[in-house]
C-alpha atoms as a PDB file:
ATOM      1  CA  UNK A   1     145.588 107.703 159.242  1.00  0.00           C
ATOM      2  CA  UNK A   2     143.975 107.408 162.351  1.00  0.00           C
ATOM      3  CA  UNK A   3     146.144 107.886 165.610  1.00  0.00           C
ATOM      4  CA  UNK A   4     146.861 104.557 167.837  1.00  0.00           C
ATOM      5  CA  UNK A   5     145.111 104.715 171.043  1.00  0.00           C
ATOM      6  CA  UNK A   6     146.926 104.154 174.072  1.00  0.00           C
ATOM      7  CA  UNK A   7     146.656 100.143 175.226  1.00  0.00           C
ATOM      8  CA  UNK A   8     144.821  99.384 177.863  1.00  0.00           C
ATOM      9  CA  UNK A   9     146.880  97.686 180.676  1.00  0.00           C
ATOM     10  CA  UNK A  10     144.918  94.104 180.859  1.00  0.00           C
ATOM     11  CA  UNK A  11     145.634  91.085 178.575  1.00  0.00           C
ATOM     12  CA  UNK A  12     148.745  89.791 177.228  1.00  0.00           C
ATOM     13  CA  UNK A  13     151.620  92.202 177.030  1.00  0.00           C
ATOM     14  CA  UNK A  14     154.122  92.053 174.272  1.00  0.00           C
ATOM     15  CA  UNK A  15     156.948  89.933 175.423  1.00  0.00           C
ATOM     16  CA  UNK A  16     159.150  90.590 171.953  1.00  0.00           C
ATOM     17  CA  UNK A  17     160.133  93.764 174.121  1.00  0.00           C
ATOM     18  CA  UNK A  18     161.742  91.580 176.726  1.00  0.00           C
ATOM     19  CA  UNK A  19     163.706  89.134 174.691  1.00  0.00           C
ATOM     20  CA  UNK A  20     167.556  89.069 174.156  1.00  0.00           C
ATOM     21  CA  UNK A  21     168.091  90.770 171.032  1.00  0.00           C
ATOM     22  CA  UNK A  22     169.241  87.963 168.719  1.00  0.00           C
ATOM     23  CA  UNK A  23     166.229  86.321 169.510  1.00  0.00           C
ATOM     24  CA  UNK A  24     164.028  88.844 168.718  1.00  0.00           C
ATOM     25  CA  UNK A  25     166.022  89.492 165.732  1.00  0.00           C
ATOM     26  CA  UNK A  26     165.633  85.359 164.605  1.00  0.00           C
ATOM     27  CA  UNK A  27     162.080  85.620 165.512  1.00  0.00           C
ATOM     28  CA  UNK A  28     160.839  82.558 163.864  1.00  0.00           C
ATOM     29  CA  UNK A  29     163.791  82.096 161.337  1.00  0.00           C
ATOM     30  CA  UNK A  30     165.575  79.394 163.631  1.00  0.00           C
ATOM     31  CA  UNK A  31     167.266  76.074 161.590  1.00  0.00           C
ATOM     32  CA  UNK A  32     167.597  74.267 164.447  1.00  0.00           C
ATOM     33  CA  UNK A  33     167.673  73.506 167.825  1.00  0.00           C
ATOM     34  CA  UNK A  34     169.756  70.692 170.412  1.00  0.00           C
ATOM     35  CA  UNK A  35     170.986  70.390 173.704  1.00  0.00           C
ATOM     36  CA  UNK A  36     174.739  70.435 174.581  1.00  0.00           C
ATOM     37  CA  UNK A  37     173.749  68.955 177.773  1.00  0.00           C
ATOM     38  CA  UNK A  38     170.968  69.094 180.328  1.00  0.00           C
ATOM     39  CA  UNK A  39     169.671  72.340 181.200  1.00  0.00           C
ATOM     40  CA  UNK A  40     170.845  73.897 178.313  1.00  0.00           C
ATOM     41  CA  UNK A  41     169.732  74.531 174.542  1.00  0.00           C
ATOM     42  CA  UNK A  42     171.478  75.611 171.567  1.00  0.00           C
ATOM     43  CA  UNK A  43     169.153  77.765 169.030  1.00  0.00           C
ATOM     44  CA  UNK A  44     170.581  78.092 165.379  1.00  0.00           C
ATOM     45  CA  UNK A  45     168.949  80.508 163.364  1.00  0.00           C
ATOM     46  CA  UNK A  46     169.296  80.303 159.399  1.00  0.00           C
ATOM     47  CA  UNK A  47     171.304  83.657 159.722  1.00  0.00           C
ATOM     48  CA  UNK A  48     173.862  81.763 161.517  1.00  0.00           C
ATOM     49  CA  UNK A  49     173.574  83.787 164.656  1.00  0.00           C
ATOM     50  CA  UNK A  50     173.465  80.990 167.662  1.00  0.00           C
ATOM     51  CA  UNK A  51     172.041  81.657 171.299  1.00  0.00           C
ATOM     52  CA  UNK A  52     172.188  79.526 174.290  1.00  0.00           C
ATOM     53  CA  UNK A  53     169.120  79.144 176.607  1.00  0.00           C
ATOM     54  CA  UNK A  54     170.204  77.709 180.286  1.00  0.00           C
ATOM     55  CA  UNK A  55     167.570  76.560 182.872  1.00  0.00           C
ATOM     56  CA  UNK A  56     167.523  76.534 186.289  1.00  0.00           C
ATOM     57  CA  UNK A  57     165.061  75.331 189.055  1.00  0.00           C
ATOM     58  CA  UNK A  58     163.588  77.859 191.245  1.00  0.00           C
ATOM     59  CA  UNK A  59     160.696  77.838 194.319  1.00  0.00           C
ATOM     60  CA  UNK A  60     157.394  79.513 193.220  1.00  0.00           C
ATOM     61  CA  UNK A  61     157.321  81.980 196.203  1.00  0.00           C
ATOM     62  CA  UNK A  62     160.691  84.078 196.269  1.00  0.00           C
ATOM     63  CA  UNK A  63     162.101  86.646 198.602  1.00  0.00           C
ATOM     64  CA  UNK A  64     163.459  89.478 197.256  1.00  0.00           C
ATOM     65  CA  UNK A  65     167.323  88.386 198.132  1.00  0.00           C
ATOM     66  CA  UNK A  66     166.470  85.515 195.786  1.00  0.00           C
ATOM     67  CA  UNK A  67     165.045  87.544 193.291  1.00  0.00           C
ATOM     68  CA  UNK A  68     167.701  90.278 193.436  1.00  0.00           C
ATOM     69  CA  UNK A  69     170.381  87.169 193.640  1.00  0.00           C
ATOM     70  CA  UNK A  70     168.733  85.866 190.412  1.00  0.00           C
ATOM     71  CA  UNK A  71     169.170  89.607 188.738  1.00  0.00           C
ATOM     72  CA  UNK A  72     172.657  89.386 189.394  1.00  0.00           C
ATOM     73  CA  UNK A  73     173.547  86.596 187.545  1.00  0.00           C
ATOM     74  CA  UNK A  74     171.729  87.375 184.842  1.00  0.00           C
ATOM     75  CA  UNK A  75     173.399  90.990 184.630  1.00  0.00           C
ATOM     76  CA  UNK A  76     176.691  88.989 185.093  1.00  0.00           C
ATOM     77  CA  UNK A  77     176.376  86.589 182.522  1.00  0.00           C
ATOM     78  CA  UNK A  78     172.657  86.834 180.261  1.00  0.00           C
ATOM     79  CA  UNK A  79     173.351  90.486 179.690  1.00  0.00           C
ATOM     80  CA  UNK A  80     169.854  90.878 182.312  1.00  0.00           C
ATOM     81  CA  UNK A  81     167.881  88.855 179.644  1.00  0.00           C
ATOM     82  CA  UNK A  82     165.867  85.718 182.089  1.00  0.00           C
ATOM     83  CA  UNK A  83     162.690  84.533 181.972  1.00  0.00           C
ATOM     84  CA  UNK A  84     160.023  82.390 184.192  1.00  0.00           C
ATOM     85  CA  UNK A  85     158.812  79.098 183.161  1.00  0.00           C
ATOM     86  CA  UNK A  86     154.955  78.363 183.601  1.00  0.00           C
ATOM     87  CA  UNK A  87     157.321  75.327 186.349  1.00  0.00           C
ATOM     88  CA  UNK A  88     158.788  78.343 188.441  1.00  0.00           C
ATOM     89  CA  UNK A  89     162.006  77.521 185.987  1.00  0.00           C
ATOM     90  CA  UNK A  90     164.529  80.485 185.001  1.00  0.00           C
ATOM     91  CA  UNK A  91     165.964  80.775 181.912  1.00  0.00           C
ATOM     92  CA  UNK A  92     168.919  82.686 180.970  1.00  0.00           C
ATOM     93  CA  UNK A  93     169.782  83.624 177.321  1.00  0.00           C
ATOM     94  CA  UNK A  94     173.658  83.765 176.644  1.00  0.00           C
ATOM     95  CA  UNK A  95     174.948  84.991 173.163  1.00  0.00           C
ATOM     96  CA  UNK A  96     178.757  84.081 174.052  1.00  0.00           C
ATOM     97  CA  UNK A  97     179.553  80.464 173.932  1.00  0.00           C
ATOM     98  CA  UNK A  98     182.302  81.159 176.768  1.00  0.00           C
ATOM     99  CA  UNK A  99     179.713  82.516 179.444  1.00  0.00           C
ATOM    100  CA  UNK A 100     177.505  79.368 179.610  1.00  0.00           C
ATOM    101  CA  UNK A 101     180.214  76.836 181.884  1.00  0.00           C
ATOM    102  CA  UNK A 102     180.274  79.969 184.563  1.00  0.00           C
ATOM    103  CA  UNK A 103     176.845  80.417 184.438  1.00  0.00           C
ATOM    104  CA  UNK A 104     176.181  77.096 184.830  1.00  0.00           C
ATOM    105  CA  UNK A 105     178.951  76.912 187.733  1.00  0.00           C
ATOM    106  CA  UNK A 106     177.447  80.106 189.494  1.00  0.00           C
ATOM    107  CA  UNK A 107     173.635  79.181 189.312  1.00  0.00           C
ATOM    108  CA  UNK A 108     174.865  75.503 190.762  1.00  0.00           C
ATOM    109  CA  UNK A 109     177.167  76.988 193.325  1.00  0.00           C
ATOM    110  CA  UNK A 110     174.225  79.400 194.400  1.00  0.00           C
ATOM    111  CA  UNK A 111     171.634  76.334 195.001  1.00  0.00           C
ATOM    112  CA  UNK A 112     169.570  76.703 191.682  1.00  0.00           C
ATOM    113  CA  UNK A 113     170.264  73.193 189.803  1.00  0.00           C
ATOM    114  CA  UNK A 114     170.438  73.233 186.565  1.00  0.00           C
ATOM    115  CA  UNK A 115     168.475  70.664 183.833  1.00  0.00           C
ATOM    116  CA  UNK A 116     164.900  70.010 183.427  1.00  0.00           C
ATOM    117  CA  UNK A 117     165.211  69.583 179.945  1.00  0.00           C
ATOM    118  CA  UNK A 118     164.584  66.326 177.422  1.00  0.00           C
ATOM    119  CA  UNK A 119     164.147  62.853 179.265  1.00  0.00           C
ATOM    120  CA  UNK A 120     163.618  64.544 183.053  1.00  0.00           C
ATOM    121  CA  UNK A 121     161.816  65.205 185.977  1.00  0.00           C
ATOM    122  CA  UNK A 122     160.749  68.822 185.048  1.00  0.00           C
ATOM    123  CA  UNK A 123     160.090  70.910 188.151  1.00  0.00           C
ATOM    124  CA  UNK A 124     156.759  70.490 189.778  1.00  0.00           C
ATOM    125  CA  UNK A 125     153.798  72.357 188.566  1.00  0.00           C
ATOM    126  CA  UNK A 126     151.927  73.452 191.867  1.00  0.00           C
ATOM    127  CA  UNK A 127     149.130  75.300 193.496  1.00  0.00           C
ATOM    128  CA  UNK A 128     149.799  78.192 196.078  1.00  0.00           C
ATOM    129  CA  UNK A 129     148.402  76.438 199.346  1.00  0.00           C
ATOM    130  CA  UNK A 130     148.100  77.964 202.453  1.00  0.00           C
ATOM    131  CA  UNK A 131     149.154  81.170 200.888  1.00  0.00           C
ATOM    132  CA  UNK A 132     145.987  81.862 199.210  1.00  0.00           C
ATOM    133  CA  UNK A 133     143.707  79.488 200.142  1.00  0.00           C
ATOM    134  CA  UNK A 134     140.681  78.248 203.057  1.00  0.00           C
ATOM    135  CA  UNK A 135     140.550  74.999 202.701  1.00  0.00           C
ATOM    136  CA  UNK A 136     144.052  73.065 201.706  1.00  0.00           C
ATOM    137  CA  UNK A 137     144.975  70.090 202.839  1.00  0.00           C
ATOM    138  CA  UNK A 138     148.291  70.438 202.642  1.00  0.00           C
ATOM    139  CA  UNK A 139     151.040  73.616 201.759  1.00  0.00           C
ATOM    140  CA  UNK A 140     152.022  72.103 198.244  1.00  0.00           C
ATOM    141  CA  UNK A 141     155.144  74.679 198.261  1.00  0.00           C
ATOM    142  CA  UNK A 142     156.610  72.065 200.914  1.00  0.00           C
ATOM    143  CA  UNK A 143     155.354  69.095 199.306  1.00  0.00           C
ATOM    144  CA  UNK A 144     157.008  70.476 195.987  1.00  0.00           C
ATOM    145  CA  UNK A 145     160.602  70.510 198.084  1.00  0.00           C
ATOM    146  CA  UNK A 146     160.387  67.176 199.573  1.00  0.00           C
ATOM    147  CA  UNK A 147     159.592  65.844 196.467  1.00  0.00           C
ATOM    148  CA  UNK A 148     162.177  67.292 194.554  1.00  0.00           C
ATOM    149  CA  UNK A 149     165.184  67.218 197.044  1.00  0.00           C
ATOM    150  CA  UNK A 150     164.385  63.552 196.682  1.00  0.00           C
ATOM    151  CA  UNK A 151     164.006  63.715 192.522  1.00  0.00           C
ATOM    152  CA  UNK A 152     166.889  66.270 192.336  1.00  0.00           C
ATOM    153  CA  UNK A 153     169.190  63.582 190.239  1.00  0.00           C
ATOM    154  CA  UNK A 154     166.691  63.322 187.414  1.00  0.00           C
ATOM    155  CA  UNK A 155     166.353  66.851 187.593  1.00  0.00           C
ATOM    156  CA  UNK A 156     169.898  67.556 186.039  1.00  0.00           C
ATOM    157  CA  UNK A 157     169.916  64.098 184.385  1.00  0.00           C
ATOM    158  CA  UNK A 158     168.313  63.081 181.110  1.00  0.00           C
ATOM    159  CA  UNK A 159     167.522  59.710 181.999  1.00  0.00           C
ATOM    160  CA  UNK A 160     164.114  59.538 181.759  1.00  0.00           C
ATOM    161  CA  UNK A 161     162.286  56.730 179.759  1.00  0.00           C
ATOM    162  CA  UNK A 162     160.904  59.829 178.509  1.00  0.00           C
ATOM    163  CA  UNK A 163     159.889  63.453 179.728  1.00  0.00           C
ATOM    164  CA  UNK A 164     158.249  63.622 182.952  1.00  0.00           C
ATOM    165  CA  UNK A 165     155.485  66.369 184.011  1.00  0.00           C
ATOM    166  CA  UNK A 166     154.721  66.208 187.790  1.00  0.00           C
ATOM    167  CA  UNK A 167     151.866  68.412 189.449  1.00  0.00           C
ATOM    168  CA  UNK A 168     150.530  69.174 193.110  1.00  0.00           C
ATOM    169  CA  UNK A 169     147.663  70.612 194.347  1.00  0.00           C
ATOM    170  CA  UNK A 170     146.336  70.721 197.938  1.00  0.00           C
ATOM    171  CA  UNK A 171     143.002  69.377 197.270  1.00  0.00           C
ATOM    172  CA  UNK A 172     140.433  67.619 194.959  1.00  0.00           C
ATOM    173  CA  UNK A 173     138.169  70.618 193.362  1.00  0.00           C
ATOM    174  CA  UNK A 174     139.686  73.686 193.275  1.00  0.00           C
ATOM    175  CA  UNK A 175     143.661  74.632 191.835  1.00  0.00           C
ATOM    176  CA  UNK A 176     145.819  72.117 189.677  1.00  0.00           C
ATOM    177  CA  UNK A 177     148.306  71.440 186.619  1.00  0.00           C
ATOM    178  CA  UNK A 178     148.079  68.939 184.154  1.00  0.00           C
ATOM    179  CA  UNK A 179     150.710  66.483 184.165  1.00  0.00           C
ATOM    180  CA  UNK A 180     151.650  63.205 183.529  1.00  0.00           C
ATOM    181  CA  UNK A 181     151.739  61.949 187.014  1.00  0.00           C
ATOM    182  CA  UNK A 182     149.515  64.158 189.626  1.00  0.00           C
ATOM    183  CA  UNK A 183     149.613  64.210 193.198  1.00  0.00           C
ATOM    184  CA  UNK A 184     146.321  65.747 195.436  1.00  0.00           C
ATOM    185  CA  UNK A 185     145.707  65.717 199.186  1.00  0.00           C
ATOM    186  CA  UNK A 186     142.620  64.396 199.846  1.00  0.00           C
ATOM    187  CA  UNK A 187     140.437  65.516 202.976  1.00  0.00           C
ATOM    188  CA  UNK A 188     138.589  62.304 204.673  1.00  0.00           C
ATOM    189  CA  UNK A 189     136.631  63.210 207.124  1.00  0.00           C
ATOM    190  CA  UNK A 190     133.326  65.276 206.424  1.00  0.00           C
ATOM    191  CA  UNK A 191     133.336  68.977 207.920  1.00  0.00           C
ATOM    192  CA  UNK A 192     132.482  69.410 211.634  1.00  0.00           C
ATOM    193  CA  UNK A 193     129.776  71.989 212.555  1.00  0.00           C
ATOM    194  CA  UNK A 194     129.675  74.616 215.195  1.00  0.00           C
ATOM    195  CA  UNK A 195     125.808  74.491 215.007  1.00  0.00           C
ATOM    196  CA  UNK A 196     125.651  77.576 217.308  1.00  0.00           C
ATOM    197  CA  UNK A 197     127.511  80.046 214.700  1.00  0.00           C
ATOM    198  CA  UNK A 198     126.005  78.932 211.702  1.00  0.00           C
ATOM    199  CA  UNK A 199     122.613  81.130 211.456  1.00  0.00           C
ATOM    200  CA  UNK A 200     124.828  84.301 212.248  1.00  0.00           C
ATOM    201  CA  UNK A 201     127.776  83.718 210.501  1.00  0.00           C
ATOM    202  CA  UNK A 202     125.803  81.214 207.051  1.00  0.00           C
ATOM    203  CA  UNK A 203     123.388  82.111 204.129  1.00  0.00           C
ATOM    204  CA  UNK A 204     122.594  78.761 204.491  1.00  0.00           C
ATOM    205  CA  UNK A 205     120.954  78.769 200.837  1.00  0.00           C
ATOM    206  CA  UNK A 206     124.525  80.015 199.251  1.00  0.00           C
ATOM    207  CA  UNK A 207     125.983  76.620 201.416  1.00  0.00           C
ATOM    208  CA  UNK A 208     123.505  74.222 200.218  1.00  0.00           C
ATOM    209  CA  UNK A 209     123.836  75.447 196.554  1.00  0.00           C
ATOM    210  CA  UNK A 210     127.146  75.019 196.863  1.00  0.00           C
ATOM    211  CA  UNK A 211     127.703  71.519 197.526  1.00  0.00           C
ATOM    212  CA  UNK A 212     128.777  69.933 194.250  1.00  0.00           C
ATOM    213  CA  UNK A 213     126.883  66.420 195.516  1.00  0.00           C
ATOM    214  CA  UNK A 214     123.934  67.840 197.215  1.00  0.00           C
ATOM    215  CA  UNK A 215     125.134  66.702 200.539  1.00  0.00           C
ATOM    216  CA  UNK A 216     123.819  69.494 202.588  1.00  0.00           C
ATOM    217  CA  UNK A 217     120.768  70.569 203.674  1.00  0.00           C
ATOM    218  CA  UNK A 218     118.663  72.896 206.326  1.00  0.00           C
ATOM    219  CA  UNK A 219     118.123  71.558 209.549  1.00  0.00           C
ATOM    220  CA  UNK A 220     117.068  73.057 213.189  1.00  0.00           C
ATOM    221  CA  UNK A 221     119.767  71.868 215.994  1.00  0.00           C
ATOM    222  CA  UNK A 222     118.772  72.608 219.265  1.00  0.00           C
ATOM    223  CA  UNK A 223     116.306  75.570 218.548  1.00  0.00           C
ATOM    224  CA  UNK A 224     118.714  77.447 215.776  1.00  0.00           C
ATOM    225  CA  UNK A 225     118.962  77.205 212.189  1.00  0.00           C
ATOM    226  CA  UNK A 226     122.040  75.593 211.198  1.00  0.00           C
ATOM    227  CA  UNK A 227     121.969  72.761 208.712  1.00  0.00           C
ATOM    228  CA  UNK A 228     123.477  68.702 208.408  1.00  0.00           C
ATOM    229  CA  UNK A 229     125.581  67.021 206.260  1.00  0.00           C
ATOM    230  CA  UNK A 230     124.272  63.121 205.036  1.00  0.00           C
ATOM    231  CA  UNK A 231     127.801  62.026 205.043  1.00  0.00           C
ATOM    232  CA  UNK A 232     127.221  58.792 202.639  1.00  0.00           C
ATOM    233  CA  UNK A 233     126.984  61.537 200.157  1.00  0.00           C
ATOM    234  CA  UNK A 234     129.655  64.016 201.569  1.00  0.00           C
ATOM    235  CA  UNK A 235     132.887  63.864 199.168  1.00  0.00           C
ATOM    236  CA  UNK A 236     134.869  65.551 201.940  1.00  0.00           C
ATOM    237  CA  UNK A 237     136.136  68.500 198.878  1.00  0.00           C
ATOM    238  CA  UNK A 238     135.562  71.159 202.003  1.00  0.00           C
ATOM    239  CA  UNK A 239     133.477  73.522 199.474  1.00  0.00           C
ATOM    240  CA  UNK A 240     131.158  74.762 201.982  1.00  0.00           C
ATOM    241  CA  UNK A 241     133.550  76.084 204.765  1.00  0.00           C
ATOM    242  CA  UNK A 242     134.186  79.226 202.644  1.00  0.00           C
ATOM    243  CA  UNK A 243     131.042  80.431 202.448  1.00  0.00           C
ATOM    244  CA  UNK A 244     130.242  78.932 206.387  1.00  0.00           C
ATOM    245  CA  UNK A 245     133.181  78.919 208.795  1.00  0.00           C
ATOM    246  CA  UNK A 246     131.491  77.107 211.089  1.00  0.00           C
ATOM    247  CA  UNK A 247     131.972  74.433 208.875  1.00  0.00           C
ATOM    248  CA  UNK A 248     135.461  73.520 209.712  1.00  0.00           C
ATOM    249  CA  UNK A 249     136.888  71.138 207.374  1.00  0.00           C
ATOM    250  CA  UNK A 250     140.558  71.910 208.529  1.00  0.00           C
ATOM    251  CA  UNK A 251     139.566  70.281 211.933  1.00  0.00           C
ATOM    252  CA  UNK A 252     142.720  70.050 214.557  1.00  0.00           C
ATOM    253  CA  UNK A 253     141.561  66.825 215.472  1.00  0.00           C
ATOM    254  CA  UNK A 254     138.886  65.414 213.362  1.00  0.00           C
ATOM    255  CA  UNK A 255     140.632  65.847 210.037  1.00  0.00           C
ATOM    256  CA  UNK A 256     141.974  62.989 208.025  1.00  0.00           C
ATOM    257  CA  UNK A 257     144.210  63.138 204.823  1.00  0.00           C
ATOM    258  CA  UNK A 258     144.999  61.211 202.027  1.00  0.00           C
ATOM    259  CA  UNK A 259     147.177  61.331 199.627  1.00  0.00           C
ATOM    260  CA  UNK A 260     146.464  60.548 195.701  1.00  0.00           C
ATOM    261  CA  UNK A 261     148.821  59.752 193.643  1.00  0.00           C
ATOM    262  CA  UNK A 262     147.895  59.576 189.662  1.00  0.00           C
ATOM    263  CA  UNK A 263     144.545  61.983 190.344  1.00  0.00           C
ATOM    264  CA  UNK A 264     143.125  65.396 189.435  1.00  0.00           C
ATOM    265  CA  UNK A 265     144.405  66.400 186.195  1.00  0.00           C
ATOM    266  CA  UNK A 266     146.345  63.939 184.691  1.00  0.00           C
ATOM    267  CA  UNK A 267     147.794  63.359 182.012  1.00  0.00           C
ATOM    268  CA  UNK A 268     149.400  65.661 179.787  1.00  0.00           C
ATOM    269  CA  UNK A 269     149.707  63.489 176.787  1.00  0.00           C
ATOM    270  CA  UNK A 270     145.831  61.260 177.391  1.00  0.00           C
ATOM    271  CA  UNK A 271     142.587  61.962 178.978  1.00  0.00           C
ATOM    272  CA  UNK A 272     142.500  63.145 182.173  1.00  0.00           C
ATOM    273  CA  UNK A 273     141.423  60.906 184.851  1.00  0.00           C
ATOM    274  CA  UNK A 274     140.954  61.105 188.379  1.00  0.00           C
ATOM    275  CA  UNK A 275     142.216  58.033 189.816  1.00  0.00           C
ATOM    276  CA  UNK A 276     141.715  57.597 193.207  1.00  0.00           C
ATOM    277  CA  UNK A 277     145.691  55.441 194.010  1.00  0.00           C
ATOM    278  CA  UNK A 278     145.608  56.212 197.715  1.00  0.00           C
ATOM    279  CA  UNK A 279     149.223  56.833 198.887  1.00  0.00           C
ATOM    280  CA  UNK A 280     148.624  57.243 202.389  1.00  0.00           C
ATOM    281  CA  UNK A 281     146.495  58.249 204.843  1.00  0.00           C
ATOM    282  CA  UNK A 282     147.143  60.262 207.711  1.00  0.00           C
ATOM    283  CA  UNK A 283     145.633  61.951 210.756  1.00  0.00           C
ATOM    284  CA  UNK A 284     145.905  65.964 210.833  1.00  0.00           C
ATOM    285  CA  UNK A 285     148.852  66.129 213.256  1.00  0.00           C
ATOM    286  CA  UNK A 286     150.710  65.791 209.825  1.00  0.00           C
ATOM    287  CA  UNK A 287     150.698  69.064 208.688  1.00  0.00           C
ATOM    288  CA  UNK A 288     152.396  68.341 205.148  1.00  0.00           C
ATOM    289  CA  UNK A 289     152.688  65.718 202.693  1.00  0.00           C
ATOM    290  CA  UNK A 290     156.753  64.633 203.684  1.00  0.00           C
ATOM    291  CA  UNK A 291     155.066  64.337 207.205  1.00  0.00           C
ATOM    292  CA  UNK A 292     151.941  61.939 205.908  1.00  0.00           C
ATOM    293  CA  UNK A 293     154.447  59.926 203.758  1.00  0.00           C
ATOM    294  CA  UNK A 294     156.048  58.933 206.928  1.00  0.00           C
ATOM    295  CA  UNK A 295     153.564  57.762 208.754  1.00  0.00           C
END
């Protein structure tokens, strides 16, 4: 027989090495499944062993006295077995019937609410924003808190006409979730051009190619290379500022913003469409979405 060779570290790792033992033990034997109440579900396997899986809401971006907060817990009550959510959700498994009211109790008391499960407002599926990004319109991080500080109630409830998927993303081309209901920040205004850094710091071919509408193109500004934009094209997406600074599409006082509501990705259970249900619209002072919903 020939000897196993030693797995690469890229791919999918084996998660059956992570779960709670009963559940890797039930692996898919289970009778049943239901929900005591929300934020919690009760697995029944036809062994007869039963498990309890409790969710919680969490941010995306954690600091490590979160995280380590979070470890606690779960070494308190889940015997250390949690696990992320692709919605920044935790779940704990419990195998003792009497730990899940004080788990419950401590994750509430600790500001991590617990629900998201059946007929709810599951937490929001989002995009990284000014973390990782160059051309946002918004940080969705704290669009995703005033929106759910706000939905918080049929977070925990299961109220719902049905389940409810919810997604941000901080613009129109690049990051996103499906959902059912999607929400994008829209940039306006067209990029404004500092002509005299564009042929030092721009391979203007690479910016023209990348225009997805073919709204840019070569042009000689006072003496220099630089290139235009024919703004009755220009879909304001901010595609070419990465590739030419100069290009500022996050202008301090040119930029615009709108806000979609219903766009980019939508929805989970149909076709996706990209419905353009302007919210608002607001001038760049605003630097986040609970800002531009105000004014």
């Amino acid at each position: 027989m020939a000897t196993m060779r030693t797995p690469i570290e890229s791919g999918v790792p084996d998660n059956k090495q992570f779960l709670h033992p009963l559940m890797h033990k039930n692996y898919g034997n289970w009778k049943y499944h239901d929900r005591p109440r929300p934020g919690v579900l009760h697995h029944v396997s036809h062994s007869g062993d039963e498990i309890w899986t409790v969710r919680a809401g969490t941010q995306r971006q954690m600091d490590l006295f979160t995280i380590r907060k979070l470890c606690d817990i779960a070494d308190t009550y889940a015997d250390g077995h949690v696990r992320f959510t692709i919605r920044s959700n935790i779940e704990y498994m419990v195998s003792d019937p009497n730990k899940v009211a004080p788990l419950i109790e401590s994750l509430t008391s600790n500001g991590f609410p617990v629900g998201g499960t059946g007929n709810s407002v599951s937490s929001i599926a989002h995009t990284q924003g000014w973390l990782h990004c160059d051309i946002p319109g918004t940080d969705a991080s704290g669009a995703v808190k005033a929106l759910m500080d706000d939905l918080h109630a049929e977070f925990i409830q299961e109220d719902m006409p049905n389940r409810v998927h919810l997604s941000t993303s901080c613009c129109e081309i690049n990051c996103g979730g499906q959902a059912d209901i999607a929400i994008i920040i829209q940039h306006t205004k067209p990029p404004k051009i500092n002509h005299d850094l564009v042929a030092n710091m721009c391979e203007r071919p690479t910016v023209v190619a990348r225009c997805p509408v073919a709204a840019i193109r070569p042009a000689m500004v006072n003496g220099k290379p630089s290139l235009e934009i024919d703004e009755t094209k220009c879909m304001c997406c901010g595609a070419c500022y990465p590739p030419c600074p100069p290009m500022q599409i996050n202008d301090p006082e040119h930029s615009k913003l709108a806000i979609w509501v219903g766009g980019k990705n939508s929805n989970a259970r149909g076709k996706p469409t990209f419905m353009k249900m302007v919210a608002s619209e607001t001038a760049k002072a605003c630097s986040n979405l609970s800002c531009a919903a105000t004014t």
